[in-house]
Protein backbone atom coordinates (compact mmCIF):
# COMPACT_ATOMS: atom_id res chain seq x y z
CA UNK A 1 -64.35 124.36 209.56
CA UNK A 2 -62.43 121.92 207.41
CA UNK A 3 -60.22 123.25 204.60
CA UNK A 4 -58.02 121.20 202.37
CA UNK A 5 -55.54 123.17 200.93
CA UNK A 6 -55.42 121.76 197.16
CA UNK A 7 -52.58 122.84 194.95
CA UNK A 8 -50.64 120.69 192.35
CA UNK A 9 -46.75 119.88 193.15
CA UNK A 10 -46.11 116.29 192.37
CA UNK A 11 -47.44 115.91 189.17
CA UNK A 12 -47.20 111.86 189.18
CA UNK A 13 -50.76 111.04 190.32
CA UNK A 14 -52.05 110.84 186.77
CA UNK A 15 -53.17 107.62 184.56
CA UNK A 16 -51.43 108.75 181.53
CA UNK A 17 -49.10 111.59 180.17
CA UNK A 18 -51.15 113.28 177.82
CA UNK A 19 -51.88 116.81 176.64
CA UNK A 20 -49.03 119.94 177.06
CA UNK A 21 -47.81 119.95 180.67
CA UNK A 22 -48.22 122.62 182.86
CA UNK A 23 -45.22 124.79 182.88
CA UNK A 24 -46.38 126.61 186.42
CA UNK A 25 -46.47 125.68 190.62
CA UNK A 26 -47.06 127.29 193.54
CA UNK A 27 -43.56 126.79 195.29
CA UNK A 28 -44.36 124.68 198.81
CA UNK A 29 -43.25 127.43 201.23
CA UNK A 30 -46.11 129.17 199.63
CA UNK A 31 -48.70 126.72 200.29
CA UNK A 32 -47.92 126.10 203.92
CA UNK A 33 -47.85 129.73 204.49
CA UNK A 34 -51.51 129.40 203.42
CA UNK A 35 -52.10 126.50 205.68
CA UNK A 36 -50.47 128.54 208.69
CA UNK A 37 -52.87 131.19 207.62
CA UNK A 38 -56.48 129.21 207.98
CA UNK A 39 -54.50 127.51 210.79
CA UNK A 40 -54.72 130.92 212.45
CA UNK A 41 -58.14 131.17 211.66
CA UNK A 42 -59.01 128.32 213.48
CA UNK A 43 -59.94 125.90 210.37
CA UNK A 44 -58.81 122.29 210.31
CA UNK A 45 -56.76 122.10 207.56
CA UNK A 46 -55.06 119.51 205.01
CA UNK A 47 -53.03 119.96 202.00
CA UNK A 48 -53.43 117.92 199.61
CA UNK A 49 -52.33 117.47 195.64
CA UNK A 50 -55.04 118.16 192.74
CA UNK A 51 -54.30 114.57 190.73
CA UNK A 52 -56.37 111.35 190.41
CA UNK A 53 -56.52 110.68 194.06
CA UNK A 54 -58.44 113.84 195.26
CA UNK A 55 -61.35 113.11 195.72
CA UNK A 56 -60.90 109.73 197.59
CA UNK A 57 -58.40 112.13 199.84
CA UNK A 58 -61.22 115.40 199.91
CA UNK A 59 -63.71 112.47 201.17
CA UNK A 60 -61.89 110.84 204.09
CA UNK A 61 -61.30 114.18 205.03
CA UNK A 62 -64.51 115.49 204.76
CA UNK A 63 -66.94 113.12 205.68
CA UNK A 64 -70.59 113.41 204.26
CA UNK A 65 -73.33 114.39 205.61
CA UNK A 66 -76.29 112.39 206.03
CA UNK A 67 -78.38 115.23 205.11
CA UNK A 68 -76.00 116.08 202.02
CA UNK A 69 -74.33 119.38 203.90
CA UNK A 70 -71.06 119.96 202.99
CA UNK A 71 -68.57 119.58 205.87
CA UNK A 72 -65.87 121.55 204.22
CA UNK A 73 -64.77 123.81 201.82
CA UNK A 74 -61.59 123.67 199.35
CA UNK A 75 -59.06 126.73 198.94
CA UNK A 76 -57.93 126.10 195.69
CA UNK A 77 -54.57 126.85 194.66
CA UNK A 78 -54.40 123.80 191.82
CA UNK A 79 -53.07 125.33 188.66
CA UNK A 80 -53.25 122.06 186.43
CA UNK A 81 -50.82 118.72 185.42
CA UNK A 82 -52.11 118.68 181.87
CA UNK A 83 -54.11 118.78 179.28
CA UNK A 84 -56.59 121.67 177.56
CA UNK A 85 -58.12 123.91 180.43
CA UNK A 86 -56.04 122.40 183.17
CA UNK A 87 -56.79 125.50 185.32
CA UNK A 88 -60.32 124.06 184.89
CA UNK A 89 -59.55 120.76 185.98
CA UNK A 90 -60.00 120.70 189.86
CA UNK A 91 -63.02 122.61 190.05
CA UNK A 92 -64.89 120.64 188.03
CA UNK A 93 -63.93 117.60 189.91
CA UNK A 94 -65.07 119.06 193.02
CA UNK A 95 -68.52 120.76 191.09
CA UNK A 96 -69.64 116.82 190.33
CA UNK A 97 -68.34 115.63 194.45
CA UNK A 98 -70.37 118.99 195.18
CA UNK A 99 -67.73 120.26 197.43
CA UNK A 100 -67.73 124.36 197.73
CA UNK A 101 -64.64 125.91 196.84
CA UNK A 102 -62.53 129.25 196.53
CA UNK A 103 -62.36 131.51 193.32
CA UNK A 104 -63.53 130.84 189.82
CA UNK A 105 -65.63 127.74 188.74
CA UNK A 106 -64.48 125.82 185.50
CA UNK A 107 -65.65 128.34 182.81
CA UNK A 108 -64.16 131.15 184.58
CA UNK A 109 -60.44 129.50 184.52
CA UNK A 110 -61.14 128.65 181.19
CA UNK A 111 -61.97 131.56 180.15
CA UNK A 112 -58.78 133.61 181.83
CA UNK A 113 -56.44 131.13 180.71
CA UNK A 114 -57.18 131.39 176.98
CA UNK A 115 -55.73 134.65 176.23
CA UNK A 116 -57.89 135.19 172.55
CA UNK A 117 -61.07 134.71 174.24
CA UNK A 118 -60.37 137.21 176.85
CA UNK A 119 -59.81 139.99 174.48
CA UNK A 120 -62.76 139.16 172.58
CA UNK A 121 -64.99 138.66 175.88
CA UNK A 122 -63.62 142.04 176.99
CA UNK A 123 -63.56 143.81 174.06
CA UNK A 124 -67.03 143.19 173.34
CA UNK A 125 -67.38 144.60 176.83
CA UNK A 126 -66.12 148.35 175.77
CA UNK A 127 -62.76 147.08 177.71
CA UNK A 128 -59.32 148.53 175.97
CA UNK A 129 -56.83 145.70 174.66
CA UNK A 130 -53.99 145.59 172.07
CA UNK A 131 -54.81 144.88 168.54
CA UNK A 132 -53.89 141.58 168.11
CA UNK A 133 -53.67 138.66 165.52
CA UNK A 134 -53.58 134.45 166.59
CA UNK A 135 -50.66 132.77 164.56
CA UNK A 136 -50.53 129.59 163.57
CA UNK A 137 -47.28 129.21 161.75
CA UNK A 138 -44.54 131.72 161.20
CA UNK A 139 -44.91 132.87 157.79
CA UNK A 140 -48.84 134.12 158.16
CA UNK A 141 -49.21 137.61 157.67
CA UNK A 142 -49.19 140.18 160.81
CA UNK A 143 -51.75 142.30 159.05
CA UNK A 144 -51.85 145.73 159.91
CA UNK A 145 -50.34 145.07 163.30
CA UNK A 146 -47.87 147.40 164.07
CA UNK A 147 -44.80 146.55 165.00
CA UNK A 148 -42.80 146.16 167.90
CA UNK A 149 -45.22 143.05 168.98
CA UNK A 150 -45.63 141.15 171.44
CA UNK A 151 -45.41 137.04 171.40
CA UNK A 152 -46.53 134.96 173.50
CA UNK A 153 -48.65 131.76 173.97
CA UNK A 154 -52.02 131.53 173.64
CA UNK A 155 -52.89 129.62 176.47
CA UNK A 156 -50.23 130.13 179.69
CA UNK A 157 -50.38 132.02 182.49
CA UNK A 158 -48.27 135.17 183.00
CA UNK A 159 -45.45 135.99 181.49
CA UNK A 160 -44.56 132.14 180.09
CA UNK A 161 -42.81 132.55 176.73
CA UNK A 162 -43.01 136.20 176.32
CA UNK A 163 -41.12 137.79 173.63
CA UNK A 164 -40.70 141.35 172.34
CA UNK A 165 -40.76 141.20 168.43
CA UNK A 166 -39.30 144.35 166.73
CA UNK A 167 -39.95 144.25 163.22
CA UNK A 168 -41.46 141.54 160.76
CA UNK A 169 -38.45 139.87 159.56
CA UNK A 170 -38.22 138.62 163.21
CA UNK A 171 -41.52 137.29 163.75
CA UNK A 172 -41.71 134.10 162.10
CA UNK A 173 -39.11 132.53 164.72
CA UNK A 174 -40.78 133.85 167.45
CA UNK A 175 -44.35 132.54 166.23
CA UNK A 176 -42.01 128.90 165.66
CA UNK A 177 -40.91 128.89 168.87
CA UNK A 178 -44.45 129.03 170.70
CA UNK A 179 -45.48 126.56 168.75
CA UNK A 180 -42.81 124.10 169.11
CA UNK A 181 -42.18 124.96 172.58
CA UNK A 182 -45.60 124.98 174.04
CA UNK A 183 -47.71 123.15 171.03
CA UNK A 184 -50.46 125.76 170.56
CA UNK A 185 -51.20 129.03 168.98
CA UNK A 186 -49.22 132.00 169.43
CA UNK A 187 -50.74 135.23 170.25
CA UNK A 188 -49.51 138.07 168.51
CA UNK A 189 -50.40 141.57 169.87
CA UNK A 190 -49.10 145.37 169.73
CA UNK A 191 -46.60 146.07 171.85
CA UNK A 192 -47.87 149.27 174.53
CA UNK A 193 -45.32 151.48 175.09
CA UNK A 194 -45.19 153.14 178.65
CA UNK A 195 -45.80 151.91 181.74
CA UNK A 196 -47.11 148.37 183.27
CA UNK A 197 -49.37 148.09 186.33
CA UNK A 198 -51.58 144.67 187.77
CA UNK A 199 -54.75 145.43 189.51
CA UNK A 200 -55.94 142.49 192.44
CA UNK A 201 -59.63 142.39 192.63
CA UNK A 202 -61.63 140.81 195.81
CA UNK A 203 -65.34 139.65 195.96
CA UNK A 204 -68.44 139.23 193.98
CA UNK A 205 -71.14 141.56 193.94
CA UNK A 206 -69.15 144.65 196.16
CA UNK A 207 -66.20 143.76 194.16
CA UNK A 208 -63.47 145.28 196.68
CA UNK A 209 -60.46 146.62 194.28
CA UNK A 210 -56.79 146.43 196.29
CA UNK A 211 -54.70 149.66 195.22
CA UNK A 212 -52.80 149.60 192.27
CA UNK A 213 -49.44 148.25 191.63
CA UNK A 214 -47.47 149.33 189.05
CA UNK A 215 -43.76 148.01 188.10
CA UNK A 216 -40.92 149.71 188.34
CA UNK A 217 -38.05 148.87 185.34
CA UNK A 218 -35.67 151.46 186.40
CA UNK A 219 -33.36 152.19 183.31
CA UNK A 220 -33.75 148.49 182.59
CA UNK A 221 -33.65 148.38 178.18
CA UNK A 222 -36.82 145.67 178.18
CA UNK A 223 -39.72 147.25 179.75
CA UNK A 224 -42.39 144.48 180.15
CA UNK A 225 -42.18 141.66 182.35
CA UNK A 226 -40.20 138.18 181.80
CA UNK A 227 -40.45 135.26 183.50
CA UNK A 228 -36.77 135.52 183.87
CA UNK A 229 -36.53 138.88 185.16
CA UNK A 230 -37.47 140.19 188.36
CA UNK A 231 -38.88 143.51 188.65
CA UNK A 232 -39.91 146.10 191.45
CA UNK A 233 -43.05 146.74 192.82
CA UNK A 234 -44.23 150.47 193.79
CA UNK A 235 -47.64 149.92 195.85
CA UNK A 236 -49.80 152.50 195.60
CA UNK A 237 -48.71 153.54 192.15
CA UNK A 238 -48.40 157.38 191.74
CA UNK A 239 -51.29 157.40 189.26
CA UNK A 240 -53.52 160.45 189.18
CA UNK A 241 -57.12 159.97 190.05
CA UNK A 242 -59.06 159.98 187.13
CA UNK A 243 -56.70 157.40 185.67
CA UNK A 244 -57.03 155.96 188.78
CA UNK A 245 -60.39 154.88 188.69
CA UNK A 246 -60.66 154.15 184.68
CA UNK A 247 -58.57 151.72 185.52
CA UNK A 248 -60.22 150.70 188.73
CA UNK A 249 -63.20 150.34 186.48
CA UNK A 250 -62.21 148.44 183.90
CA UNK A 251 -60.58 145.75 185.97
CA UNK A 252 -64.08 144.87 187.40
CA UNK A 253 -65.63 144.83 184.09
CA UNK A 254 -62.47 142.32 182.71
CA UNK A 255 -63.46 140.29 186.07
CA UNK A 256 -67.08 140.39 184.94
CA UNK A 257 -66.69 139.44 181.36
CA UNK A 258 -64.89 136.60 182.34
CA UNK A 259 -67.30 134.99 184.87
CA UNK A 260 -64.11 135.14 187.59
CA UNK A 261 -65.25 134.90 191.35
CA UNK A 262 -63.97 135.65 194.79
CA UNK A 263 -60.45 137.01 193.78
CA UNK A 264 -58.27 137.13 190.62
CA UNK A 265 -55.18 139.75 189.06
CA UNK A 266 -55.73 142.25 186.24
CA UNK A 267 -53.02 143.15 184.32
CA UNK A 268 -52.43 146.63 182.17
CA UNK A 269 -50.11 148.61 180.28
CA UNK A 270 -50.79 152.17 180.51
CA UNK A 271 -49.39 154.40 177.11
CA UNK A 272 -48.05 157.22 176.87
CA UNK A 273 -50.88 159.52 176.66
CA UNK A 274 -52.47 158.08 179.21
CA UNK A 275 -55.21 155.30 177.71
CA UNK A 276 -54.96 152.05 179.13
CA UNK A 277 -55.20 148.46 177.60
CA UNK A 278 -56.03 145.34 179.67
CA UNK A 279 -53.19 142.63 178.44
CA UNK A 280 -54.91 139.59 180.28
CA UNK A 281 -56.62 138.08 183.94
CA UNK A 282 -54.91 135.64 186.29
CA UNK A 283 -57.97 134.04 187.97
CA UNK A 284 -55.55 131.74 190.05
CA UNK A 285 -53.12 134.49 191.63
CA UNK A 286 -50.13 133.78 193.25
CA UNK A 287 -50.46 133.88 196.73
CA UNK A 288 -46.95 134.44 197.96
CA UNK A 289 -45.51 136.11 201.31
CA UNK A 290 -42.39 138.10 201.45
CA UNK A 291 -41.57 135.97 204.08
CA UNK A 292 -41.87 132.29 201.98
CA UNK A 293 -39.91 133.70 198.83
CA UNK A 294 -36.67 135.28 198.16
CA UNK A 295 -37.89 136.97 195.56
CA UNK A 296 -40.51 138.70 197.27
CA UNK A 297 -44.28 139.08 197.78
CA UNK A 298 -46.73 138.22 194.77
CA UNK A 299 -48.84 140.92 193.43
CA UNK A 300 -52.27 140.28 195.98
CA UNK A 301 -50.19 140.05 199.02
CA UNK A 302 -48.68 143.45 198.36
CA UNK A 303 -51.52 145.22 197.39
CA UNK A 304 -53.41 143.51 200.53
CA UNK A 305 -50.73 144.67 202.92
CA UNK A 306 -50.86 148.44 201.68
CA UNK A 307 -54.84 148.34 202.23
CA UNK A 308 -54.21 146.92 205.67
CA UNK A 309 -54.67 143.61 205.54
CA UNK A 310 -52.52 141.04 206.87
CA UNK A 311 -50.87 137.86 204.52
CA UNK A 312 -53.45 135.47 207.27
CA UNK A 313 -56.48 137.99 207.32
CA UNK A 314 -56.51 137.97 203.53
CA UNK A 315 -56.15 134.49 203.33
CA UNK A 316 -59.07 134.07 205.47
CA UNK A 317 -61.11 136.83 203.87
CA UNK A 318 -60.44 134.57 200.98
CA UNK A 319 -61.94 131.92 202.23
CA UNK A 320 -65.09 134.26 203.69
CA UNK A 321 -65.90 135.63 200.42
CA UNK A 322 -66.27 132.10 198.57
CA UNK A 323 -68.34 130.61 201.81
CA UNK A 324 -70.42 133.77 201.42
CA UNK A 325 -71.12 133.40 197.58
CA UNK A 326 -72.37 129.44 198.59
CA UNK A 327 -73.88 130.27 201.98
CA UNK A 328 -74.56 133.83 202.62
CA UNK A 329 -73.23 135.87 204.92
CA UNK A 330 -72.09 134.44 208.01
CA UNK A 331 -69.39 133.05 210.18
CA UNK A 332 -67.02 130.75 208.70
């Protein structure tokens, strides 16, 4: 079959700059270890970028069919340029060239990539999450969140902007800088104390969960991630069963609430009498082998590996779960 790889590196191929930049890419050793991957699984492949000239590029490759059957499918690896949603952005281009694709559709990225909503979604769905307030400017009122906090913005991935906020008279900087930096709200939410593990989710209906990985700080004095710290990976995490599959459970329901597909990263914090709290969901994971990065495997790669799948046979299973969801079961 033919699969464009479609991720966004050169961010040139727009009309305009307009909207907040995306402050995230997949690095390109990462994206032609994907390409070796559904090489290996016998696709015809091309990489391509997710700007203005995609779908001129997705049809020259993929030629239609007289009978209107696609001839190809997408992996999608496009985080964004710009703009509101940008996670959003590719899959809806390819929804109105009706081209199938991997992973989430354009309300699912939405939805993942706007922290607030995904702690409302999931909350509403008897899913555990921090208390939390949405700040607009500095000097607004915490409320009755307790302090230390946590500050970050309200629509990045990850750990982008992060900051640990100890007590009130700090706050209203660290609500400034958000804003400034990154020109949207800041999300303001209890701080968990204890320990921090991601849970990779694959599938739709027999939603297959990876085992847990949980990271290690060491006696490092911050204990949540950064993006400018790296951080151990223990995978399986030591965790005891019934904790085990809580948190197996509520990863699946985060997934469900929301409307992710095919794969996509939960992440927790786990206190220290044992409840858990879902922090967010990466629908777009990053997809890197220890072999393409110095500083290691991503999160899904390692918990693939330890249930015994290798970084080409998950890619590929990938890639069979989303041409399962469009066509049924079958061979790709």
């Amino acid at each position: 079959m033919r699969v464009a790889i479609v991720w966004n590196h050169d961010h040139t191929g727009v009309i305009n700059r307009f909207g907040q930049p995306c402050q995230e890419e997949y690095r390109r050793e990462t994206a032609e270890s994907v390409l070796a991957a559904l090489q290996e699984g016998g696709h015809e492949t091309l990489l391509c970028e997710g700007d203005k000239g995609l779908l001129a590029t997705l049809e020259r490759f993929m030629s239609p069919d007289p009978q209107a059957i696609p001839s190809g499918m997408v992996f999608n690896m496009a985080v964004g340029i710009q703009g509101e949603c940008r996670q959003s952005h590719v899959p809806a281009m390819l929804e109105m060239a009706g081209i199938p694709y991997t992973g989430s559709g354009p309300l699912g990225h939405a939805l993942a990539l706007d922290k607030v909503i995904t702690k409302r979604l999931i909350r509403e769905s008897g899913v555990p999450t921090p208390n939390f307030r949405v700040m607009r400017r500095g000097t607004e009122s915490p409320g009755d969140l307790r302090f230390p906090v946590v500050v970050k913005p309200r629509h990045e991935s990850d750990t982008c902007g992060v900051q640990l906020v100890d007590e009130p008279a700090q706050l209203e900087h660290a609500v400034e800088v958000i804003v400034t930096q990154f020109a949207q709200d800041a999300l303001v939410e209890e701080y968990i104390e204890g320990r921090e593990v991601t849970i990779a989710l694959l599938g739709n209906e027999g939603t297959e969960v990876l085992p847990i990985i949980e990271y290690d700080f060491g006696e490092r004095e911050i204990r949540h991630l950064t993006r400018e710290t790296t951080t151990r990976m223990i995978c399986p995490a030591q965790i005891e069963s019934n904790l085990a599959m809580i948190l197996r459970d509520i990863s699946v329901a985060t997934f469900r609430a929301c409307q992710c597909r095919d794969y996509a990263r939960v992440d927790l914090r786990i206190d220290r009498s044992g409840r858990p709290f879902v922090l967010e969901i990466n629908s777009i994971p990053a997809l890197c082998p220890s072999s393409a990065d110095p500083l290691g495997t991503s999160c899904l790669p390692l918990a693939a590996m330890s249930a015994g799948y290798s970084f080409s046979s998950l890619v590929n299973r990938m890639l069979e779960i989303a041409h399962a969801r469009y066509f049924g079961p079958g061979i790709v």
